[in-house]
Structures are given as C-alpha cells and as structure tokens.
C-alpha atoms as a PDB file:
ATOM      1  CA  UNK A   1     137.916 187.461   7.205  1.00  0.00           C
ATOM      2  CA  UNK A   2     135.759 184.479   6.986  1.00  0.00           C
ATOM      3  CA  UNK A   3     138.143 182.056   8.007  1.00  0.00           C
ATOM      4  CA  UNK A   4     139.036 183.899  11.298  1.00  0.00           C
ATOM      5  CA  UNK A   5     135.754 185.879  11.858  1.00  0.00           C
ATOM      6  CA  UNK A   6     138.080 188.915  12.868  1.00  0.00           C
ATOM      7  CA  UNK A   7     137.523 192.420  11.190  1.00  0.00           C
ATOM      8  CA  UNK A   8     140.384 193.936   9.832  1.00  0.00           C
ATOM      9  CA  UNK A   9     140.271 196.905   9.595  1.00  0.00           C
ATOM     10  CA  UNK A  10     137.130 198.369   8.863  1.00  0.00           C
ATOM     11  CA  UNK A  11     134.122 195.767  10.502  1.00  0.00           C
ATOM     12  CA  UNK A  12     132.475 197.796  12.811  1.00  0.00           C
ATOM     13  CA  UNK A  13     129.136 197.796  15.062  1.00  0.00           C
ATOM     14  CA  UNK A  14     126.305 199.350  16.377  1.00  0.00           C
ATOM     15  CA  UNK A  15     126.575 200.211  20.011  1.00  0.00           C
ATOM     16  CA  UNK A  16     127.354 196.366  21.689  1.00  0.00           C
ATOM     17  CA  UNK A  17     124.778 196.037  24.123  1.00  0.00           C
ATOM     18  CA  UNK A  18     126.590 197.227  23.249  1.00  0.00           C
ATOM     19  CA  UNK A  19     124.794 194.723  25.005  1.00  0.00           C
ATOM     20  CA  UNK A  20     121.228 195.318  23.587  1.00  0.00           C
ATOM     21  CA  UNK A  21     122.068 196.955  20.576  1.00  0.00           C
ATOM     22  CA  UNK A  22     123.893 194.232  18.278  1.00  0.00           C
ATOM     23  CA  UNK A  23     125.385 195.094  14.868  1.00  0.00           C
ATOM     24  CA  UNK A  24     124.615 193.274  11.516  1.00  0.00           C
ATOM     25  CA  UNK A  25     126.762 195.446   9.332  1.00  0.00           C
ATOM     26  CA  UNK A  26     129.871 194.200   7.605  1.00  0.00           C
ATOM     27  CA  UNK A  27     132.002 196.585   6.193  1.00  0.00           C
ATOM     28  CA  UNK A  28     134.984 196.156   2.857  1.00  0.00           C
ATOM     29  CA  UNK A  29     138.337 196.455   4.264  1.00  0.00           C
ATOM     30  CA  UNK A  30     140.113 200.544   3.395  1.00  0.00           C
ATOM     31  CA  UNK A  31     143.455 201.274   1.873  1.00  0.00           C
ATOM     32  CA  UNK A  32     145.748 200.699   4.373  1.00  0.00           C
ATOM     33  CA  UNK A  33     147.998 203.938   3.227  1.00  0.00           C
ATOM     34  CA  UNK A  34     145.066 206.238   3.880  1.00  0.00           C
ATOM     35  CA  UNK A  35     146.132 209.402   5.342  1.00  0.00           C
ATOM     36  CA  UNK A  36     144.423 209.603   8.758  1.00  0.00           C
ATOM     37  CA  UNK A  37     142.445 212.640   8.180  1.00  0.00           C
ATOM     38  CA  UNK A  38     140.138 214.129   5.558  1.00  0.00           C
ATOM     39  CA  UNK A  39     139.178 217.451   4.082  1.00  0.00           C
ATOM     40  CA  UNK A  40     136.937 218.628   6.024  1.00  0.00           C
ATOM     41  CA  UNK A  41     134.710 219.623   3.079  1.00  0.00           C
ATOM     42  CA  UNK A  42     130.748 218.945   3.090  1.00  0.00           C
ATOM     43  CA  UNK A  43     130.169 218.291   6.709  1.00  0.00           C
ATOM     44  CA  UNK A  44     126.378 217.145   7.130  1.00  0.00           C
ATOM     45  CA  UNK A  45     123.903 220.512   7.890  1.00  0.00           C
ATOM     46  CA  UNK A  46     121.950 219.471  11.132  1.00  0.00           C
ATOM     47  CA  UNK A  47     119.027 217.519   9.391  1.00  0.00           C
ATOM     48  CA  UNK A  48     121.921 215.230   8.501  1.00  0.00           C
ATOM     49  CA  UNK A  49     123.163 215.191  11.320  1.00  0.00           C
ATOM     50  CA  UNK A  50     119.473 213.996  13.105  1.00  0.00           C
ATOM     51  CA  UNK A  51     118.975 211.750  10.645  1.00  0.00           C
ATOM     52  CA  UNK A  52     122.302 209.943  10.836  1.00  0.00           C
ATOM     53  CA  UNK A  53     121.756 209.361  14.507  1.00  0.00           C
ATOM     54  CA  UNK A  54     117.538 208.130  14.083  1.00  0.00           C
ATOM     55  CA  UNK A  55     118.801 205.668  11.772  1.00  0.00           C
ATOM     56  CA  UNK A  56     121.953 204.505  13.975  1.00  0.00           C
ATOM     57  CA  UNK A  57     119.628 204.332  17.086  1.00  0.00           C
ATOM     58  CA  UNK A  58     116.994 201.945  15.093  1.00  0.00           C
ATOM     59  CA  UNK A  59     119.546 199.573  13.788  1.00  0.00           C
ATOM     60  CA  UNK A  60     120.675 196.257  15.341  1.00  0.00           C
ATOM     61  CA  UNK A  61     119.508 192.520  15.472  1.00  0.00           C
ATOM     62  CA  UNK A  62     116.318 191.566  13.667  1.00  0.00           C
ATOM     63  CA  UNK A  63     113.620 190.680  16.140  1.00  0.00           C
ATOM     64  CA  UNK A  64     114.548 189.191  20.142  1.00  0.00           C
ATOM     65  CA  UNK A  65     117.516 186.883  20.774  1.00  0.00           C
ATOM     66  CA  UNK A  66     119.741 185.107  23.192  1.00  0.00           C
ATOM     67  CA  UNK A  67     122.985 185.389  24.089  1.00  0.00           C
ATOM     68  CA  UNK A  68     125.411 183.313  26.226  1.00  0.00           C
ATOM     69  CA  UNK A  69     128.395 185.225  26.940  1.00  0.00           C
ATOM     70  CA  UNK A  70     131.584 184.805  29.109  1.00  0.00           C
ATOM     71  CA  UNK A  71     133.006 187.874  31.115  1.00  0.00           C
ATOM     72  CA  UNK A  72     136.829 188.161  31.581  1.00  0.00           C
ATOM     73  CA  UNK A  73     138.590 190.135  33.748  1.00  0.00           C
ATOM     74  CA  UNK A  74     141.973 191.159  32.868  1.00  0.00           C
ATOM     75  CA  UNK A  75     143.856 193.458  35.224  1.00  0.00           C
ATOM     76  CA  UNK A  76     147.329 194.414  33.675  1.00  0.00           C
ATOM     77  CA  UNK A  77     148.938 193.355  37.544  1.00  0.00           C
ATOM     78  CA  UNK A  78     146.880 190.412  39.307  1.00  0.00           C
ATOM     79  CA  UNK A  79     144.944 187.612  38.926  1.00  0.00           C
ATOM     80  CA  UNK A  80     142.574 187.174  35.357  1.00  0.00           C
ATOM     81  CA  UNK A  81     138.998 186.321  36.054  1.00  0.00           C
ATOM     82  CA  UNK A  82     136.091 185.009  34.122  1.00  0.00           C
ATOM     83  CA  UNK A  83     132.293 185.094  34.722  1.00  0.00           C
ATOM     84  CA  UNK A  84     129.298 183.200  33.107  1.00  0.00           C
ATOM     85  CA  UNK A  85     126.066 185.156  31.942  1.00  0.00           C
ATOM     86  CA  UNK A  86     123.215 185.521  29.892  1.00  0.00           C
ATOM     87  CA  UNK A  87     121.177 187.799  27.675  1.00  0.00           C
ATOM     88  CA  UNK A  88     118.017 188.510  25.879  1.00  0.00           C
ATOM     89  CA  UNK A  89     117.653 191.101  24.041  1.00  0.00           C
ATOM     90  CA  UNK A  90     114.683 192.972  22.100  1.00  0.00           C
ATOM     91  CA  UNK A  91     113.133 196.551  21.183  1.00  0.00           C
ATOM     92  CA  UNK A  92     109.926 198.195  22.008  1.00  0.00           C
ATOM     93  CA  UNK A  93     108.583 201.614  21.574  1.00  0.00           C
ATOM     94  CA  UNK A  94     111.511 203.197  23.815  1.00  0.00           C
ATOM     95  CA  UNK A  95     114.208 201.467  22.093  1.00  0.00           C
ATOM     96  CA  UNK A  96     116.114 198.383  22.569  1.00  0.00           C
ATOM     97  CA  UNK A  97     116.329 196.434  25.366  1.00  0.00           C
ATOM     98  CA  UNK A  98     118.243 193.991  27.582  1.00  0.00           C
ATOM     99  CA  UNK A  99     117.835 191.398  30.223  1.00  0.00           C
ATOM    100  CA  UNK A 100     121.200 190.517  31.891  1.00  0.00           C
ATOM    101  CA  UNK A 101     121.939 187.805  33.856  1.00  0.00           C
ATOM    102  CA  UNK A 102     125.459 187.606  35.431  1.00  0.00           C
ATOM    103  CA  UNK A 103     127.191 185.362  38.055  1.00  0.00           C
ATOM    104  CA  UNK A 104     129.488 187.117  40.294  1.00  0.00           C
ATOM    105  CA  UNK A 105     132.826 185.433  41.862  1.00  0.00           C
ATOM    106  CA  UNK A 106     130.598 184.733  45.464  1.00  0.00           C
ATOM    107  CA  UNK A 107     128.526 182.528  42.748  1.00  0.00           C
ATOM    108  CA  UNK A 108     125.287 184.923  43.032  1.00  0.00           C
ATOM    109  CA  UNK A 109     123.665 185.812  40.281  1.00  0.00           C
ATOM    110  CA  UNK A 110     123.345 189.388  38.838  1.00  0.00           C
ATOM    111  CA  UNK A 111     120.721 190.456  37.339  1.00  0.00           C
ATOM    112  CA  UNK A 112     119.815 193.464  35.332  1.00  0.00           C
ATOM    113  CA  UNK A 113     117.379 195.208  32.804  1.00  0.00           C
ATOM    114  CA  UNK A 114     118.862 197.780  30.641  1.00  0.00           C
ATOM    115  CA  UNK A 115     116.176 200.204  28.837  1.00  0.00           C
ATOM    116  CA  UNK A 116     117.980 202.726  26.006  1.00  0.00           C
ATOM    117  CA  UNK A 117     115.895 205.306  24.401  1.00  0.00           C
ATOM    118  CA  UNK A 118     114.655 209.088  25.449  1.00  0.00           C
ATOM    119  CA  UNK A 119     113.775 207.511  28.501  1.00  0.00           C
ATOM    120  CA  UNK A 120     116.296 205.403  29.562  1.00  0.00           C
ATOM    121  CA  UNK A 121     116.448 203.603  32.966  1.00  0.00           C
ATOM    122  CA  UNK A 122     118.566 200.297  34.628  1.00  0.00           C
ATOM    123  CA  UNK A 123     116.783 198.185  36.881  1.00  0.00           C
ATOM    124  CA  UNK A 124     118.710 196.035  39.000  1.00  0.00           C
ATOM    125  CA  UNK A 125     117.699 192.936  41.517  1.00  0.00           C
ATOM    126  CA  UNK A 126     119.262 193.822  45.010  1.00  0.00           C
ATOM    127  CA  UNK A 127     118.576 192.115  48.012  1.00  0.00           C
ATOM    128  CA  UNK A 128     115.420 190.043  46.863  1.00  0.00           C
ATOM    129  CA  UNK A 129     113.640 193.188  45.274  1.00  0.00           C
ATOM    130  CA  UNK A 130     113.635 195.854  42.206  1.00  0.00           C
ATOM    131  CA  UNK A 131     115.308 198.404  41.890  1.00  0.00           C
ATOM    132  CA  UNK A 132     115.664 201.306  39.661  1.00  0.00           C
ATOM    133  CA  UNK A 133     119.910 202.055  39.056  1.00  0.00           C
ATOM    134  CA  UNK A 134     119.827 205.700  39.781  1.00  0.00           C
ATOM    135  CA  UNK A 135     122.383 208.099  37.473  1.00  0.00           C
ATOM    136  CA  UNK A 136     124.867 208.206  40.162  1.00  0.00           C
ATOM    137  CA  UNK A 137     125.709 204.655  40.204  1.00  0.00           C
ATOM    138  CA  UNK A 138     125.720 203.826  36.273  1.00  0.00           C
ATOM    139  CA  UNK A 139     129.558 203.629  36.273  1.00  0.00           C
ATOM    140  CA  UNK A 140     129.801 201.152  39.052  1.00  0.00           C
ATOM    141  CA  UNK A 141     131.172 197.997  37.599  1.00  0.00           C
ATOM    142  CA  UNK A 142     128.736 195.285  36.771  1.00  0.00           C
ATOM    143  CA  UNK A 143     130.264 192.482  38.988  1.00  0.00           C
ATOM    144  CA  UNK A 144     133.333 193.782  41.560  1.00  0.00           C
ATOM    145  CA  UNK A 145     136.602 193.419  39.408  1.00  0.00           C
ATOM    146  CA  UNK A 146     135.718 194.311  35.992  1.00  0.00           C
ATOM    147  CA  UNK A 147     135.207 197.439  33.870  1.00  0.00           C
ATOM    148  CA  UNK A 148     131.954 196.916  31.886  1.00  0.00           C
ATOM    149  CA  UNK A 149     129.273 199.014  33.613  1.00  0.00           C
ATOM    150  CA  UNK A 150     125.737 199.263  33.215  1.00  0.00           C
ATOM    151  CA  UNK A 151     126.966 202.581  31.506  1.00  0.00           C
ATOM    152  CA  UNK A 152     128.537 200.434  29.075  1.00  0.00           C
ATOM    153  CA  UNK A 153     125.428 198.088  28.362  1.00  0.00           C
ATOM    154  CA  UNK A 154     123.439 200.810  28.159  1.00  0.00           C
ATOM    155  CA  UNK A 155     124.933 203.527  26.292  1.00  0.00           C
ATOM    156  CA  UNK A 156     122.365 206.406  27.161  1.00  0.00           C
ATOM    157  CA  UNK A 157     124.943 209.162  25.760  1.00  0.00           C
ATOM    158  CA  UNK A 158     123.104 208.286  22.016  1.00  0.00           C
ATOM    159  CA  UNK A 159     120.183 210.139  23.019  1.00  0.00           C
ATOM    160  CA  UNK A 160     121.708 213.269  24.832  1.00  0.00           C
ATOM    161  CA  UNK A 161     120.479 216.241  22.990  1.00  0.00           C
ATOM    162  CA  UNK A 162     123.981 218.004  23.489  1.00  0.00           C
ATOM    163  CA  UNK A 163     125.755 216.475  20.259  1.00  0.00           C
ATOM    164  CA  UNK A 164     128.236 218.376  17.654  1.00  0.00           C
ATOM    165  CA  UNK A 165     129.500 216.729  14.496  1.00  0.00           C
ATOM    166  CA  UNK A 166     133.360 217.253  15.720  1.00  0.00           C
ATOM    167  CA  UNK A 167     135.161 216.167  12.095  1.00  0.00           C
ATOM    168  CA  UNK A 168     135.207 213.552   9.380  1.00  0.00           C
ATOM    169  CA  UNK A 169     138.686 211.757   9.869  1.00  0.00           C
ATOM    170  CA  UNK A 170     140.050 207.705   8.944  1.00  0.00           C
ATOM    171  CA  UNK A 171     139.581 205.028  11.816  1.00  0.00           C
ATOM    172  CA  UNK A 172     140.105 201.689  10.725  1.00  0.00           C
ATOM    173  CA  UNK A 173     141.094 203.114   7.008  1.00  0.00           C
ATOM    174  CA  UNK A 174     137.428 203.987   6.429  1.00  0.00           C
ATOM    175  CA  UNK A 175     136.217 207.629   7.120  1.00  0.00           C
ATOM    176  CA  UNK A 176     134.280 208.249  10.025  1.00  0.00           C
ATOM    177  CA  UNK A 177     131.898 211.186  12.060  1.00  0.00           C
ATOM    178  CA  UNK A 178     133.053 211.994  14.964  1.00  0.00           C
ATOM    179  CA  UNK A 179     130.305 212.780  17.257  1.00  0.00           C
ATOM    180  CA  UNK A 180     131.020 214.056  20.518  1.00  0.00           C
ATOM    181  CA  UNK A 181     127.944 213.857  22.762  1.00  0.00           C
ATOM    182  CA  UNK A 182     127.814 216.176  25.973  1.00  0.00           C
ATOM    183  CA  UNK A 183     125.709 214.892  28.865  1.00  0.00           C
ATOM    184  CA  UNK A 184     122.566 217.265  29.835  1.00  0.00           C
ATOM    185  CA  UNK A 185     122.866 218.518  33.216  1.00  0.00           C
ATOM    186  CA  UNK A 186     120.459 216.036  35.674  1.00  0.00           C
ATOM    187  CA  UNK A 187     123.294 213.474  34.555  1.00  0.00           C
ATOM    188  CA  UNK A 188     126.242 215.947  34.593  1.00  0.00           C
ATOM    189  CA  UNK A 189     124.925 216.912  38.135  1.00  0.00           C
ATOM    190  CA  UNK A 190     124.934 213.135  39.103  1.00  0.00           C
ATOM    191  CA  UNK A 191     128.540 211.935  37.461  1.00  0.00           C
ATOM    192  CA  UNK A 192     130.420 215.556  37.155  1.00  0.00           C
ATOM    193  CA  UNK A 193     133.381 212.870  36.096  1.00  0.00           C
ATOM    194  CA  UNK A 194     132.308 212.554  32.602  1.00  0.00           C
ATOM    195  CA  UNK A 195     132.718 215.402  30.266  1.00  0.00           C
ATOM    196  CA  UNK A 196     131.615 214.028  26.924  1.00  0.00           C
ATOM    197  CA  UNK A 197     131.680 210.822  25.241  1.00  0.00           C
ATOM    198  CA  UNK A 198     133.270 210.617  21.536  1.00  0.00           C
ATOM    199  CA  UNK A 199     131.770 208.327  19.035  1.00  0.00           C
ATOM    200  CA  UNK A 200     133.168 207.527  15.533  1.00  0.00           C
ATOM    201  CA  UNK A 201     130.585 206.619  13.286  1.00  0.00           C
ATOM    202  CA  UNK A 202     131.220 205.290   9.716  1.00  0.00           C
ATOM    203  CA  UNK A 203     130.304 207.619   7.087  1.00  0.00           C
ATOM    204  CA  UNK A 204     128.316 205.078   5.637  1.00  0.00           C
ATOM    205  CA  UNK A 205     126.777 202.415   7.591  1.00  0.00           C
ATOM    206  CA  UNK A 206     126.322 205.083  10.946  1.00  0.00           C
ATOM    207  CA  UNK A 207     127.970 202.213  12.982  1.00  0.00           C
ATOM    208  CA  UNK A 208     130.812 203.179  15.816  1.00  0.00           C
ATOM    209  CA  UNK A 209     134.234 202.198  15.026  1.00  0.00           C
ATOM    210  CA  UNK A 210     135.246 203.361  18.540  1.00  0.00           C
ATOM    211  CA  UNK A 211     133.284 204.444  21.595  1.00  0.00           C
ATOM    212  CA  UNK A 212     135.841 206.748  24.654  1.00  0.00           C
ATOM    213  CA  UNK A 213     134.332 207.911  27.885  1.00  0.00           C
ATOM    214  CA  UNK A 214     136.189 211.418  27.948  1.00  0.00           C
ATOM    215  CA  UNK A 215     137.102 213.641  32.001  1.00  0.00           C
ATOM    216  CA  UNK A 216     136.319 217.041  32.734  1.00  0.00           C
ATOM    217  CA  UNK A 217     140.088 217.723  31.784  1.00  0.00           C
ATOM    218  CA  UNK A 218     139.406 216.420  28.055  1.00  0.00           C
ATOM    219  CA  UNK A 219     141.510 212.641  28.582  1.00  0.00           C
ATOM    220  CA  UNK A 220     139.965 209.433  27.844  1.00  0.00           C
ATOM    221  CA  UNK A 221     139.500 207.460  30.406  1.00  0.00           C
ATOM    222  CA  UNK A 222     137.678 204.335  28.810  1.00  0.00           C
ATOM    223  CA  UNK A 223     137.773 203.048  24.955  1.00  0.00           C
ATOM    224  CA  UNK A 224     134.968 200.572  24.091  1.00  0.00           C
ATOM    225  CA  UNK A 225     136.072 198.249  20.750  1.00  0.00           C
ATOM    226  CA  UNK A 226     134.670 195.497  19.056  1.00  0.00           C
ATOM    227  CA  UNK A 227     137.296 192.805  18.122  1.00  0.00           C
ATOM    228  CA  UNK A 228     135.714 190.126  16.298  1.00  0.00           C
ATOM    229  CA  UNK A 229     132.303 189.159  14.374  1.00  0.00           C
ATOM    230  CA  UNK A 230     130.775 186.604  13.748  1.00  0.00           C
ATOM    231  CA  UNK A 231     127.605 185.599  10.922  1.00  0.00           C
ATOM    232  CA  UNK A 232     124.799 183.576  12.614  1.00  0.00           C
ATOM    233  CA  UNK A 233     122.604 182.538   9.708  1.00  0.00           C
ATOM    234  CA  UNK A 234     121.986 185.784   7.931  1.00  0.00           C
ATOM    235  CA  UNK A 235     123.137 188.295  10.581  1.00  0.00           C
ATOM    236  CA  UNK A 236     126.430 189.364  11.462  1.00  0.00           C
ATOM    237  CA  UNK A 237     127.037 189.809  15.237  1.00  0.00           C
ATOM    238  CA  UNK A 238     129.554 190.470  17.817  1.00  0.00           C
ATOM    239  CA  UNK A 239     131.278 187.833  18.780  1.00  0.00           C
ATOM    240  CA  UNK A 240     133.814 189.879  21.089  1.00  0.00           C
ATOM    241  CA  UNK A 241     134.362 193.317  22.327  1.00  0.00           C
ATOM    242  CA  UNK A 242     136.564 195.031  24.962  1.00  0.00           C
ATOM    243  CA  UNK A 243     136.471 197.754  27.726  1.00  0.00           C
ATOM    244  CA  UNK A 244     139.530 199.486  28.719  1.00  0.00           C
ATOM    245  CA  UNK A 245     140.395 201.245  31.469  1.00  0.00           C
ATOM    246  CA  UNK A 246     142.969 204.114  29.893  1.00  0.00           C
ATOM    247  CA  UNK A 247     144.611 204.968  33.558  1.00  0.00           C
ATOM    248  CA  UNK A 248     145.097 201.720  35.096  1.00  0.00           C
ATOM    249  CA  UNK A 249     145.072 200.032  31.741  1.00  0.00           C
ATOM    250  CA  UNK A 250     142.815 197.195  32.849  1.00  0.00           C
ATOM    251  CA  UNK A 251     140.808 195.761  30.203  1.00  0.00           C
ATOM    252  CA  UNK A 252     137.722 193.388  30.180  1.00  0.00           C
ATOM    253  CA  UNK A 253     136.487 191.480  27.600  1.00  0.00           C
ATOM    254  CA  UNK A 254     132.683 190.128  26.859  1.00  0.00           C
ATOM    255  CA  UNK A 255     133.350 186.790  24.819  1.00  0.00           C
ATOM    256  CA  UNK A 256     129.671 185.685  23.096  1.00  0.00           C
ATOM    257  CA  UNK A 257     129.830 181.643  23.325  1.00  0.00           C
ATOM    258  CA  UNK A 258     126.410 180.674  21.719  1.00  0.00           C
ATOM    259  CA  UNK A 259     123.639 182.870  20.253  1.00  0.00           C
ATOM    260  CA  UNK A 260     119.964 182.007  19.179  1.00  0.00           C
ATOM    261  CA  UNK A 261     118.365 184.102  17.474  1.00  0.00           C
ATOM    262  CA  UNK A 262     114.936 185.302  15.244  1.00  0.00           C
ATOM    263  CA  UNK A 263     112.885 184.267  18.925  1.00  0.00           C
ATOM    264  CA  UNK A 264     109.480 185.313  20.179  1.00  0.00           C
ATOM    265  CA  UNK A 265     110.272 185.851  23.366  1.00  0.00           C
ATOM    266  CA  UNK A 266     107.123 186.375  25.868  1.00  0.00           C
ATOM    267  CA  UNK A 267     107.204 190.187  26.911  1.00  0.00           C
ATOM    268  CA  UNK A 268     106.862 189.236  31.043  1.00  0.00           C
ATOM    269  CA  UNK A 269     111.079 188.580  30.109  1.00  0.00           C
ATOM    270  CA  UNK A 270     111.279 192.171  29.971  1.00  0.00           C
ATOM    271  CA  UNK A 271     109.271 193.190  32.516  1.00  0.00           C
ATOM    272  CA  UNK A 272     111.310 194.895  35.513  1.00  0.00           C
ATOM    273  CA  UNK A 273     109.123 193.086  38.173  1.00  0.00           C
ATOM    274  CA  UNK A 274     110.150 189.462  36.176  1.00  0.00           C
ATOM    275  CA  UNK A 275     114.218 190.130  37.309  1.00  0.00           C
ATOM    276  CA  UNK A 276     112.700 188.427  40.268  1.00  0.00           C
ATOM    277  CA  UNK A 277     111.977 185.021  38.282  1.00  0.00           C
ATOM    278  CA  UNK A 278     114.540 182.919  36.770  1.00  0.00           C
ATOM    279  CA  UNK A 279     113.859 182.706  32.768  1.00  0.00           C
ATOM    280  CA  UNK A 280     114.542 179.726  30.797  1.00  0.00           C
ATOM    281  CA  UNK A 281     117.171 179.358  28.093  1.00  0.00           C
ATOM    282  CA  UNK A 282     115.971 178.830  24.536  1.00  0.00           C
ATOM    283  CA  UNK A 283     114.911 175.309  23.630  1.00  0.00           C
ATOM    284  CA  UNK A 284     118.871 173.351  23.024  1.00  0.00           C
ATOM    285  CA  UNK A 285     117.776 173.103  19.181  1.00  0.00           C
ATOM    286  CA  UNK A 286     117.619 177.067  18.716  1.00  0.00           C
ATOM    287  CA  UNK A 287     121.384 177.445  20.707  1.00  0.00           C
ATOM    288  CA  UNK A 288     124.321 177.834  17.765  1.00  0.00           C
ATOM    289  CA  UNK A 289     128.090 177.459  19.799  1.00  0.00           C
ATOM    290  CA  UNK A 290     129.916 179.795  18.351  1.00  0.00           C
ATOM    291  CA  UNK A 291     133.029 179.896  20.426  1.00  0.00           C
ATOM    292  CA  UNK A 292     134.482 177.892  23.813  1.00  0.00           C
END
C-alpha cells in the first residue's frame, strides 16, 4: 500500500470535502473471500447510533490546511477536461469548513465557502458580490461540465435528523453501517429529486466506504469514492476521489497535487464577505507535491 498510496480494499475516509472534511484513518486490508453480508445480530440501539454519527461528524484533519487540487472532467462520450483550484480548510463551532477556489474553462475564477454542521449554508461569489447558495441550486455543478456539486463538498445529508441504521453488510471486505439519511422537508420541498442518501460507514473507524445520492424511485443516481491516500507527515489524506454520474455514467475526479498542512490560518479566510479578496497561498516552504 505504501509503495502505491492506493487502498485496497478496505482504506476508507471521512466525508472528502469531502472537501472540508479530510480523513486520517487507515484501515488493515479484509479477507478477500468474505461473504458480502453479515448476521444481522446486535445492531446498535439508538444511543449508538447518535454516538457513531457525533464522533464521525468531529473527525478529519488536525487543525486548518491547504490544498491544491486538479479537477477532471471525464464524460464517457466527448472531450476530457481539467481545472486548477484551491482549498483551505478548517472547523469552528458549526463544524468544518471550506474555502474553494476554482477556475472555470472561460479562465474565471470560482469561488466558494462551504459551511457543514446543524446550520449549514454555501456562499458563493457571483457577479462581484456574496451570495448565499440557496437549497435549490446545491446540485448545480461546481464549474459547467463536471459532476462535483457544492452538494458534494458539502455533504449536509450528515446532519439530517431523518437517519435509520439500514444493515451491517461487507464493502471493501470490512463490515460496514449502512446509514440511509432522509432529507427533512424545507430541503425535500426544494430538490424533490433526492430521496435519501446511503452511507456505509465502517464498523469501526465510522468512516464512509461509499457515499450514493439515491431518486424518488429508490436508484442511485451518483456514487462518491475515494481512490487513493496519501500520508503527509503524520496524517493520512485523500489524495483522490471520484463522482459518478450512474445514468450518463460520467465521472469526475478531484486529484490533490500538493497539501500543507498543521497552519494558522487568519479567520477573515473564512469569512463569507473575504470570497471577495484573493487569499495568498501558504509560504512555498509549507507546500509538500504530492502528485503532478
């Protein structure tokens, strides 16, 4: 695993951003003969259950970071595409959060702010001003042509109160919780597309081995997967992960190229009105390449 930084088959994350809520758990690889399901015999009782999910939502990189990252689009018909962007990431008294900077194919800049937590909120820089995303527009795509949404970055679904403990079953050869989470109804009312979301969290490190956007008619219609990590210093992060599309089978895949991390990062970075300002990079020194 070292050699090739690619988990196989059990590494698995913490919700990528996804993009502000990076991973640092490793996990041992599982019998590869495993039968794919389990007994379903001692299911957690529901203080489990809300425990499980407190200690999933605090987890993630020690203390703020930075992340370069490169954005490919690849449509299964048509012509591949890459973008360049930028992230910092930290947590406050909400929950984590994420400053994304993203330049689209007409070589303007993106930029967004992605709070998670009970009260979670998107702002966006649109026309020279701040914005706040509203619900309804959450699963447009990030930059035209590509499947990550600010959905996707933000991952709100971990703090719907409308979650059942579905089974234990294998994914990856390890056993897993699956966790479907049912959106309340001022976002049902907003996106009455998206029935439920399914996570599959491992039985013992609470981390998602596999994140699907599920219809009203009970298909997936978008699988979220890590696909490689990589250890910067002491912490294990993603270095890779992919969105899929599950109808047109279009896929796009956030590459992380350089990382810096353990930062003190001034707080105005994560302040909505700041998406105005452009923020520096890290000092060169503090940058670690990690991939082209």
């Amino acid at each position: 695993m070292a050699k090739h930084d690619r988990f196989s088959p059990a590494i698995t994350w913490r919700a990528f951003f996804i993009l502000g809520s990076l991973s640092a758990s490793v996990f041992a690889a599982g019998p590869s003969n495993a039968p794919p399901e389990l007994a379903q015999v001692g299911l957690p009782d529901a203080t489990e259950i809300a425990r499980i999910l407190v200690q999933f939502r605090q987890t993630g990189i020690a203390g703020d970071y930075f992340l370069d990252f490169e954005l490919r689009s690849l449509p299964r018909r048509g012509e591949e595409k890459s973008f360049q962007g930028k992230m910092w990431g930290s947590r406050n008294t909400d929950g984590s959060i994420t400053r994304v900077a993203l330049k689209g194919s007409d070589a303007l800049e993106q930029r967004l702010l992605v709070q998670n937590g009970g009260r979670a909120v998107v702002w966006r820089l649109v026309d020279q001003r701040v914005a706040e995303l509203d619900v309804a527009k959450l699963f447009e795509p990030v930059v035209p042509g590509v499947n990550l949404t600010a959905f996707d970055l933000q991952m709100p679904f971990l703090y719907w109160p409308g979650v059942t403990l579905e089974k234990i079953a294998r994914m990856r050869g390890r056993p897993a919780h699956i966790f479907i989470f049912r959106p309340p109804a001022t976002f049902a009312a907003k996106n009455p597309e998206v029935g439920a979301v399914r996570a599959y969290l491992d039985t013992q490190y609470n981390a998602p081995t596999q994140i699907e956007t599920i219809g009203k008619d009970g298909r997936v219609t978008k699988t979220l997967s890590l696909l490689d990590l990589k250890k910067v210093g002491e912490q294990w992060i993603p270095k890779s992960f992919e969105v899929r599309d599950e109808s047109t089978r279009d896929k796009t895949r956030l590459v992380v190229t350089s990382a810096a991390l353990n930062l003190a990062l001034p707080s105005v970075t994560f302040a909505p009105a700041s998406l105005m300002d452009d923020i520096s990079r890290p000092a060169a020194e503090r940058i670690l390449k990690i991939s082209p």
